[in-house]
C-alpha atoms as a PDB file:
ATOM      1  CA  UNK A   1     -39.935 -15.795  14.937  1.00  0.00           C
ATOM      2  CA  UNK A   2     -42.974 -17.728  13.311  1.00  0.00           C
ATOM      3  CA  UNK A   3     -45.912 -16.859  11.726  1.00  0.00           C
ATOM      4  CA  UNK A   4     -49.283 -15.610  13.265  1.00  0.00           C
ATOM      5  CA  UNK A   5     -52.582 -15.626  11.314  1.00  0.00           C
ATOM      6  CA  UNK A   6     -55.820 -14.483  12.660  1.00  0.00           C
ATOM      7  CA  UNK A   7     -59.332 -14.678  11.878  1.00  0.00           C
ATOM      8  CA  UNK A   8     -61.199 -11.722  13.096  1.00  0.00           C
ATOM      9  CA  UNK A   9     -64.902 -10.911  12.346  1.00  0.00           C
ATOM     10  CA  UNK A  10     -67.732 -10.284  14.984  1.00  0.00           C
ATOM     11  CA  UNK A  11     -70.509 -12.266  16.930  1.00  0.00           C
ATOM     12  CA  UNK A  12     -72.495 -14.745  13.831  1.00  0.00           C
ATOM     13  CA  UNK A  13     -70.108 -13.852  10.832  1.00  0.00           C
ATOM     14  CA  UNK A  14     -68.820 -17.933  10.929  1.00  0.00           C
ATOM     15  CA  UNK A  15     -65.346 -17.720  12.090  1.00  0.00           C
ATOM     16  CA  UNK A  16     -65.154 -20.092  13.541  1.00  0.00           C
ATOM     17  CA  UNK A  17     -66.125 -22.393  10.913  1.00  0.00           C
ATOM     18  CA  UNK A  18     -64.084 -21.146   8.488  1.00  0.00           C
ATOM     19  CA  UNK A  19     -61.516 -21.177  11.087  1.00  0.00           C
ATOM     20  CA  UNK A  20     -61.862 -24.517  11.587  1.00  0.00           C
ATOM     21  CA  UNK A  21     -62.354 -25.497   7.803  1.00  0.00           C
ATOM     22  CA  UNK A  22     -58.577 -24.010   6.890  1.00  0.00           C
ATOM     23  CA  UNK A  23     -57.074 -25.645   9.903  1.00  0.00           C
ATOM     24  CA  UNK A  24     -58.319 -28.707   8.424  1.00  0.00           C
ATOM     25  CA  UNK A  25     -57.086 -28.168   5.043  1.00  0.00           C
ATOM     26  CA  UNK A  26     -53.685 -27.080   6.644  1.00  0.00           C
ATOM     27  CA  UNK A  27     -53.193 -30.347   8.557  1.00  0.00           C
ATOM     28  CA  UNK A  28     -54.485 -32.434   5.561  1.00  0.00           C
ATOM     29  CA  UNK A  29     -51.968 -31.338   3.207  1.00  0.00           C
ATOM     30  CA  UNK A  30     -49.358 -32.011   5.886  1.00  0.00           C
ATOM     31  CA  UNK A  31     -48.590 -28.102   7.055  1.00  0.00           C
ATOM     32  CA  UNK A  32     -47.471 -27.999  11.174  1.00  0.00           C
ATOM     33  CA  UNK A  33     -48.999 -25.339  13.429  1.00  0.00           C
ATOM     34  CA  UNK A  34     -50.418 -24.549  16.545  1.00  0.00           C
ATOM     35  CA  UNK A  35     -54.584 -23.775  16.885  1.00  0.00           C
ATOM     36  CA  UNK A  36     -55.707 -21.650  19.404  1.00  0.00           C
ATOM     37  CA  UNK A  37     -59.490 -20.167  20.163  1.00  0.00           C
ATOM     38  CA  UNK A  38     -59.339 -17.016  22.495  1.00  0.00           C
ATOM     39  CA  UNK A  39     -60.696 -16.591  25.159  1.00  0.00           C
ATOM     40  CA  UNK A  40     -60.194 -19.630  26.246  1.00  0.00           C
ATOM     41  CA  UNK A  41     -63.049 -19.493  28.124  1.00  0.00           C
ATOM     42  CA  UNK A  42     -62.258 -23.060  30.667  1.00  0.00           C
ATOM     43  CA  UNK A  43     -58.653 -21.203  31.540  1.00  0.00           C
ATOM     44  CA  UNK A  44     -58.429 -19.379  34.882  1.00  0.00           C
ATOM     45  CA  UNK A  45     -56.546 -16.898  32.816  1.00  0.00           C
ATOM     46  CA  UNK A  46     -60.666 -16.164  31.746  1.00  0.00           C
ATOM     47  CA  UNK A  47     -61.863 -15.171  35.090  1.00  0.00           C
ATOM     48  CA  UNK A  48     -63.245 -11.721  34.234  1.00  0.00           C
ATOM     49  CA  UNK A  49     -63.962 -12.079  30.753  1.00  0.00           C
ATOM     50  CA  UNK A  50     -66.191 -14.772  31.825  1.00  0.00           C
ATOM     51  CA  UNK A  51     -67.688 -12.660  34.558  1.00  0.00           C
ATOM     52  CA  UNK A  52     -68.092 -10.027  32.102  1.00  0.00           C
ATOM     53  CA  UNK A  53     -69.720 -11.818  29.465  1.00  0.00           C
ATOM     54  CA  UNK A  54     -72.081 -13.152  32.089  1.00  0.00           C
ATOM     55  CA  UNK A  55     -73.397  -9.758  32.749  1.00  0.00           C
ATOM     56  CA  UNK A  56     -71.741  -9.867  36.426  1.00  0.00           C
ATOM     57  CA  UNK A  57     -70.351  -6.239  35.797  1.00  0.00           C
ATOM     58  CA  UNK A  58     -73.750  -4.917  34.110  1.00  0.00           C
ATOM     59  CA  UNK A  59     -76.460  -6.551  31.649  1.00  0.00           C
ATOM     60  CA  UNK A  60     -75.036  -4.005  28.686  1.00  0.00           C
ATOM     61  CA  UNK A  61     -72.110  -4.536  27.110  1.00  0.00           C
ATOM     62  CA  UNK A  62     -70.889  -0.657  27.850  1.00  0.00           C
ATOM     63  CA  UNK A  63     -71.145  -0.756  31.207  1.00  0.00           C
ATOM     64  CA  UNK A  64     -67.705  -1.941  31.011  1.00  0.00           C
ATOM     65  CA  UNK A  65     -65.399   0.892  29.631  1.00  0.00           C
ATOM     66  CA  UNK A  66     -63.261  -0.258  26.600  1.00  0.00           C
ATOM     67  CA  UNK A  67     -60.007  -0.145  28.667  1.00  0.00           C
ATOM     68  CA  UNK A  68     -60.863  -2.327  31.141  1.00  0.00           C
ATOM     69  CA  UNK A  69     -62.501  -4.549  29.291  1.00  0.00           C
ATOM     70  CA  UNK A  70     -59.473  -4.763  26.637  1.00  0.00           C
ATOM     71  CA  UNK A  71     -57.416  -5.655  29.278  1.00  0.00           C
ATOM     72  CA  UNK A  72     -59.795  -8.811  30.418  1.00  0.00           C
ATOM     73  CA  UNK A  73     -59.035 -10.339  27.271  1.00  0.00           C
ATOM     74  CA  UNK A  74     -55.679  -9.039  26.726  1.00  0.00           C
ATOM     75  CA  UNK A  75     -54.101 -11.181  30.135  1.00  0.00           C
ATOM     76  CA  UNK A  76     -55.868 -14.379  28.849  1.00  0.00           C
ATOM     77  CA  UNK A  77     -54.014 -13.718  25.572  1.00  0.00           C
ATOM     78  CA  UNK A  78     -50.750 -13.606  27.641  1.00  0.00           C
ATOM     79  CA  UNK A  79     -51.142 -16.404  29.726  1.00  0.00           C
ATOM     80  CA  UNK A  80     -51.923 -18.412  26.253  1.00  0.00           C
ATOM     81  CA  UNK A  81     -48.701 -17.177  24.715  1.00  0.00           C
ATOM     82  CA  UNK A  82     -46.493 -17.804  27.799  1.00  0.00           C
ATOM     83  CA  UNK A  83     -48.084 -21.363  28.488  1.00  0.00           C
ATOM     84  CA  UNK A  84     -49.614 -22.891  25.685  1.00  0.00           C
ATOM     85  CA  UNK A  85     -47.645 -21.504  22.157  1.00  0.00           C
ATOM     86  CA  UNK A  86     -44.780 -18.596  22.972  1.00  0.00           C
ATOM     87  CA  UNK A  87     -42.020 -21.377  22.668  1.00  0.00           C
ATOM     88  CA  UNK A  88     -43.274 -22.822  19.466  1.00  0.00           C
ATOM     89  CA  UNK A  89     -44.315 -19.585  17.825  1.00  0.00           C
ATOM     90  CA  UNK A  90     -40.553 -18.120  18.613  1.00  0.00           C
ATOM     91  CA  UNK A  91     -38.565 -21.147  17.408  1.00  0.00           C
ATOM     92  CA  UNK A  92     -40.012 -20.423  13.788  1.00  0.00           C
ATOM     93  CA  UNK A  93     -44.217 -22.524  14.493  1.00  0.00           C
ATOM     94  CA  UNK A  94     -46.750 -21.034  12.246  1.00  0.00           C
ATOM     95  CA  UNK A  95     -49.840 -20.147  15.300  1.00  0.00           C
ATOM     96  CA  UNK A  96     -53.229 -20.135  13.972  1.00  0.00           C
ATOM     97  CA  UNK A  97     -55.787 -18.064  15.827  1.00  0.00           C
ATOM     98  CA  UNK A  98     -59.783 -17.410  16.368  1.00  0.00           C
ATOM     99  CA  UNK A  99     -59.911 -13.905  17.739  1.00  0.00           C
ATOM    100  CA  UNK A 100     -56.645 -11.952  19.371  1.00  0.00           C
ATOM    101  CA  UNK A 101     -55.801  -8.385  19.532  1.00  0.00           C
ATOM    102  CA  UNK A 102     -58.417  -7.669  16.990  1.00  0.00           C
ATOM    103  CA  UNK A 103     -61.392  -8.385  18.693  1.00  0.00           C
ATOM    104  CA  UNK A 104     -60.643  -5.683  21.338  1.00  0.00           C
ATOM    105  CA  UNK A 105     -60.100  -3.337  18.439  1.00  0.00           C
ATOM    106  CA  UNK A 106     -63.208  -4.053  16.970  1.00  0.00           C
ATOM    107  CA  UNK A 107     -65.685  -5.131  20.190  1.00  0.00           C
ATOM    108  CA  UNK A 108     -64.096  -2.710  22.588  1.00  0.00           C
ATOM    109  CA  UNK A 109     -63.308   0.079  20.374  1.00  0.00           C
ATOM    110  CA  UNK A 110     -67.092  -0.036  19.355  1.00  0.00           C
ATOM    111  CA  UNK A 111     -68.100   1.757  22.887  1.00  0.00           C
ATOM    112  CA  UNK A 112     -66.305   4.821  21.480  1.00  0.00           C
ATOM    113  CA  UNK A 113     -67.768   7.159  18.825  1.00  0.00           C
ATOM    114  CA  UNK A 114     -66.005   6.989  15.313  1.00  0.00           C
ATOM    115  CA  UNK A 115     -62.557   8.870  14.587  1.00  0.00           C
ATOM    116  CA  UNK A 116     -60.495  10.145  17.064  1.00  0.00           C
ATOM    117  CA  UNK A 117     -61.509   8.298  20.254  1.00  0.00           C
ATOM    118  CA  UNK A 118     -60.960   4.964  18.409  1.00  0.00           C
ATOM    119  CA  UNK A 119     -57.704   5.717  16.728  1.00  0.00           C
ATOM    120  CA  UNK A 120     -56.527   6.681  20.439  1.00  0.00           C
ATOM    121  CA  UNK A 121     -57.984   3.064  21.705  1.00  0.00           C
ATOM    122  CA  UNK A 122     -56.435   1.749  19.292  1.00  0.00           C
ATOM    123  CA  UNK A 123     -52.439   3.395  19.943  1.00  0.00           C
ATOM    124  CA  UNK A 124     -52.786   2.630  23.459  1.00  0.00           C
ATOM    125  CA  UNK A 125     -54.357  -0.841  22.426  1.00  0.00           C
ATOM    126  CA  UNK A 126     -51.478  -2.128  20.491  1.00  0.00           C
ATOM    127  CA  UNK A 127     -48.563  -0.481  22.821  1.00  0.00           C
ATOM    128  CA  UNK A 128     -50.575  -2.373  25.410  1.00  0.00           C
ATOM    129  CA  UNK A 129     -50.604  -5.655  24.033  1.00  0.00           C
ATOM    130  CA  UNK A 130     -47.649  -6.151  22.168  1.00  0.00           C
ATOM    131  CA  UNK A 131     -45.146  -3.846  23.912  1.00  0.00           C
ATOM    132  CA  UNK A 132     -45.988  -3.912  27.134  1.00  0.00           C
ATOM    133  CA  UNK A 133     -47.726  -7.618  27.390  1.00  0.00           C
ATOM    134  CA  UNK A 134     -44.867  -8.519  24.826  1.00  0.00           C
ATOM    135  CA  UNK A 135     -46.972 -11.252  22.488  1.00  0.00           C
ATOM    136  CA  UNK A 136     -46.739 -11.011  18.920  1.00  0.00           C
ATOM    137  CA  UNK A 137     -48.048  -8.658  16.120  1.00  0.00           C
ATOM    138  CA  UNK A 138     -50.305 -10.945  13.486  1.00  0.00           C
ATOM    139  CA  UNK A 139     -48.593 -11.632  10.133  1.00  0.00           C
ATOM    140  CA  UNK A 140     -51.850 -11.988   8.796  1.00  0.00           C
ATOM    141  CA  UNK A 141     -55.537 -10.887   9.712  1.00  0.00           C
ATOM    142  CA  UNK A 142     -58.382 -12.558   7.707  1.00  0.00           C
ATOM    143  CA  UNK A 143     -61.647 -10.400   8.672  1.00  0.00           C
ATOM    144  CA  UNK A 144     -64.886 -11.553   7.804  1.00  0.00           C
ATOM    145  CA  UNK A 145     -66.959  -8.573   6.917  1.00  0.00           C
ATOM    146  CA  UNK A 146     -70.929  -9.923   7.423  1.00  0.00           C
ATOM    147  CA  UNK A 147     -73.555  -7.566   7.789  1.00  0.00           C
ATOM    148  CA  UNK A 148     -75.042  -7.395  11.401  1.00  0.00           C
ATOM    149  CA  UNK A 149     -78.826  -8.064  10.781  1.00  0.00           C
ATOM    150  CA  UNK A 150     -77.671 -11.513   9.010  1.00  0.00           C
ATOM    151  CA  UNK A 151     -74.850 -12.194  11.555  1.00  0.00           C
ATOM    152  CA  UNK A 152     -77.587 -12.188  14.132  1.00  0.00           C
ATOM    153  CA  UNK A 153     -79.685 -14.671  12.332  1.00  0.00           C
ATOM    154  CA  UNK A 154     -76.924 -16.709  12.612  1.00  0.00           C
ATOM    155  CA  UNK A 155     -76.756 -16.264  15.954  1.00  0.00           C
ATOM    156  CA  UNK A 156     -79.794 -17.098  16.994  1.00  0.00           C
ATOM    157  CA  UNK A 157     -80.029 -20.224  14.506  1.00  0.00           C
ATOM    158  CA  UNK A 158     -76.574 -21.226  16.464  1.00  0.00           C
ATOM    159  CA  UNK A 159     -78.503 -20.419  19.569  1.00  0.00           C
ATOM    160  CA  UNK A 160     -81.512 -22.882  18.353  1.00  0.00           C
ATOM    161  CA  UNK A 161     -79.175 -25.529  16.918  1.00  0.00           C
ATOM    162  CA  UNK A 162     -76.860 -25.907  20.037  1.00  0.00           C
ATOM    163  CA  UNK A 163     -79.672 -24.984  22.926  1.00  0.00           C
ATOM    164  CA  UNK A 164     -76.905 -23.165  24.507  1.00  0.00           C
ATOM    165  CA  UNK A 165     -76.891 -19.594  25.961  1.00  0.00           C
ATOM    166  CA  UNK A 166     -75.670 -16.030  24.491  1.00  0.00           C
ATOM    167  CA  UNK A 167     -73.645 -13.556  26.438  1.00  0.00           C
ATOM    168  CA  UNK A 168     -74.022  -9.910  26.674  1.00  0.00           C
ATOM    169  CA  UNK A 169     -72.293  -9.229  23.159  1.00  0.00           C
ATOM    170  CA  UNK A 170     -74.985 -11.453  21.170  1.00  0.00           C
ATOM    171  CA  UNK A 171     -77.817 -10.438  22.690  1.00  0.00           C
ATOM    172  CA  UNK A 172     -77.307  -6.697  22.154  1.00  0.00           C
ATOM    173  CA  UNK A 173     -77.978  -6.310  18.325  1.00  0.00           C
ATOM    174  CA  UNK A 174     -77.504  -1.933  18.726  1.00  0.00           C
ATOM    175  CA  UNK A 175     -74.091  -3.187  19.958  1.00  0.00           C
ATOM    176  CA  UNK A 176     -73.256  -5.845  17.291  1.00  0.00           C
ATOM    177  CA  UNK A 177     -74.123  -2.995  14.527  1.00  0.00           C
ATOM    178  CA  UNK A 178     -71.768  -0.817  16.451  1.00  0.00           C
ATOM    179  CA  UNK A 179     -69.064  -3.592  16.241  1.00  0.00           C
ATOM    180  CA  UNK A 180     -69.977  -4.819  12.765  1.00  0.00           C
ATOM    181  CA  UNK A 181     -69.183  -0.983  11.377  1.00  0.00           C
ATOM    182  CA  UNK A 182     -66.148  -0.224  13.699  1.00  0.00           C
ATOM    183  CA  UNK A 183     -64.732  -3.795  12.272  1.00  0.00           C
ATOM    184  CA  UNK A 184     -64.803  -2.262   8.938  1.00  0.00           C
ATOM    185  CA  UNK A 185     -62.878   0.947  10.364  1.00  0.00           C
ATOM    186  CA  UNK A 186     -60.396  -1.559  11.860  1.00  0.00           C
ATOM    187  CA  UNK A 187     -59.953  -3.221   9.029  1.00  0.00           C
ATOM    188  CA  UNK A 188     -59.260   0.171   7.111  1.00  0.00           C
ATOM    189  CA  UNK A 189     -56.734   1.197   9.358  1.00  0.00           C
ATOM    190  CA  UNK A 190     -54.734  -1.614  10.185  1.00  0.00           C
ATOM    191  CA  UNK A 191     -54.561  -2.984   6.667  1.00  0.00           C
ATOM    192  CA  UNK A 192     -56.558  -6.386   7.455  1.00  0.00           C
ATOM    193  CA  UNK A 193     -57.343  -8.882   4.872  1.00  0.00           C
ATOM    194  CA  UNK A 194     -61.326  -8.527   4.334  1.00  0.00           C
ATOM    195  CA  UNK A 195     -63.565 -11.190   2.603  1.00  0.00           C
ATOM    196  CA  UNK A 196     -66.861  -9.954   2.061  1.00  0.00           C
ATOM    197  CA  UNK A 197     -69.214 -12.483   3.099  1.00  0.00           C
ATOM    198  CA  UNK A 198     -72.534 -11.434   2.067  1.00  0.00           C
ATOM    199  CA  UNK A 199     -71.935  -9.158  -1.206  1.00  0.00           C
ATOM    200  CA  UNK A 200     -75.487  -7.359  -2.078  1.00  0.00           C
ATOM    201  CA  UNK A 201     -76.707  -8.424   1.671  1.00  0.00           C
ATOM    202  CA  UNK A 202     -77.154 -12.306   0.449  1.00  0.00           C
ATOM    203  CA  UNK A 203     -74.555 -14.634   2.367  1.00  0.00           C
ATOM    204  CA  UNK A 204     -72.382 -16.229   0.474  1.00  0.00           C
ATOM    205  CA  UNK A 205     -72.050 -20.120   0.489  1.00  0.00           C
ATOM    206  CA  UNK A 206     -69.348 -21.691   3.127  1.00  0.00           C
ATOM    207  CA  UNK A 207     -67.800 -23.694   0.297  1.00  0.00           C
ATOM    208  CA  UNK A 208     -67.006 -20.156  -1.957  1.00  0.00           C
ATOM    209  CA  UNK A 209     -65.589 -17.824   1.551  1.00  0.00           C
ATOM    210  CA  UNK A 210     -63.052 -21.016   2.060  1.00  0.00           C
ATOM    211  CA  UNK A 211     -61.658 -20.990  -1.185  1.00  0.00           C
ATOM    212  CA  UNK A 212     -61.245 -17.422  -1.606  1.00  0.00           C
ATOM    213  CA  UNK A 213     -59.377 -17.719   2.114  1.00  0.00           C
ATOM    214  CA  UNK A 214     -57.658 -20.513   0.807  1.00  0.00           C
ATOM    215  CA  UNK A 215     -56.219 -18.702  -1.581  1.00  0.00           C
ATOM    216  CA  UNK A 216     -55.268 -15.326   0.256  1.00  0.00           C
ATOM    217  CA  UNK A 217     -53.594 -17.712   2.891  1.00  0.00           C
ATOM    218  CA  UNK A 218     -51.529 -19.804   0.134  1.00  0.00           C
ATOM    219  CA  UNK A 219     -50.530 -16.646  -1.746  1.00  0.00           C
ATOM    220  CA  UNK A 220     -49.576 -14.682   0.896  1.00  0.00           C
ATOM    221  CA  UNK A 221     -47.653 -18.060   2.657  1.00  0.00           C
ATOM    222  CA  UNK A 222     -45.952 -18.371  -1.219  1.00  0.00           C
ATOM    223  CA  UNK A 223     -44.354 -14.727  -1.306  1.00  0.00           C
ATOM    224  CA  UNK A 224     -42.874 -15.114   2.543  1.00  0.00           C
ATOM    225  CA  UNK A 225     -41.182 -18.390   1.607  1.00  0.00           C
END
């Protein structure tokens, strides 16, 4: 088996920059691996999701229930691992991810009041995924814990910036609160990896969150070998 490491954190926290960013360093200093975005939103695997986001099921975000939903995004996952990287990943390829199993945790388990409801998500979340679906458990999770009133400034600068449109998730900032304090649950209970982004409620610089992932990634990568 290879390696899977995945960077979780919600709507506006810059994943996918710094996602991006360690790829970068990873292929610079000559390491081999696999990058993969989910959803992979131009897939047919991404039928529903798409429809979802697109408020075809309902404008709100909860007028999808967290198991159906979860399962939108899990298939696309599948199709990804039996297609694009399951070969690769099981002949010993380190797979780098944006979002996976994770997000459902956080984004779907966020519908469901704190506790109890969410650790029973989460049970039948994994066995779904990983036993039933049969794609791999993450090595490592990198979360990036950002505060939700400065992760939607972000979004809406992105939003300005790019002139493109949001989906259901960003526009909803009651449900992006939900998510950003159910991510911290998540991260709790499964053990994830969390870099605190905006210590004191000031973001910190892009430069300083990629070297402190840098390092987490290289130590970690160190005491496998």
């Amino acid at each position: 088996m290879g390696k899977l490491i995945v960077f979780e954190g919600i709507d506006g926290s810059g994943k996918s920059t710094q996602f991006n960013m360690l790829a970068e360093l990873l292929r610079h200093i000559g390491n081999e691996f696999v990058q993969v975005s989910f959803p992979r939103y131009s897939e047919p695997s991404s039928a529903l999701i798409r429809m979802y986001l697109n408020g075809e099921f309902g404008s709100k975000p909860d007028d999808v229930n967290p198991y159906a939903a979860a399962a939108f995004f899990a298939l696309d996952r599948f199709a990804s691992y039996r297609i694009d990287w399951g070969n690769y990943y099981n002949l010993g390829g380190t797979v780098l991810t944006d979002r996976y199993t994770t997000s459902n945790a956080v984004h779907q388990a966020s519908k469901l009041s704190s506790g109890g409801l969410r650790e029973v998500f989460w049970d039948w979340l994994y066995d779904f995924e990983f036993n039933l679906l049969c794609i791999p458990k993450p090595d490592i999770v990198v979360f990036l814990d950002v505060p939700a009133d400065l992760a939607a400034k972000q979004i809406e600068k992105r939003r300005l910036e790019t002139k493109s449109g949001t989906d259901i998730h960003e526009t909803d900032f009651e449900y992006l609160s939900r998510c950003s304090e159910c991510a911290i649950e998540a991260a709790a209970h499964f053990g994830w990896h969390r870099i605190d982004c905006a210590p004191n409620g000031t973001m910190r610089s892009v430069e300083s969150i990629h070297s402190q992932i840098t390092a987490l990634i290289t130590s970690i990568v160190k005491k496998d070998d």
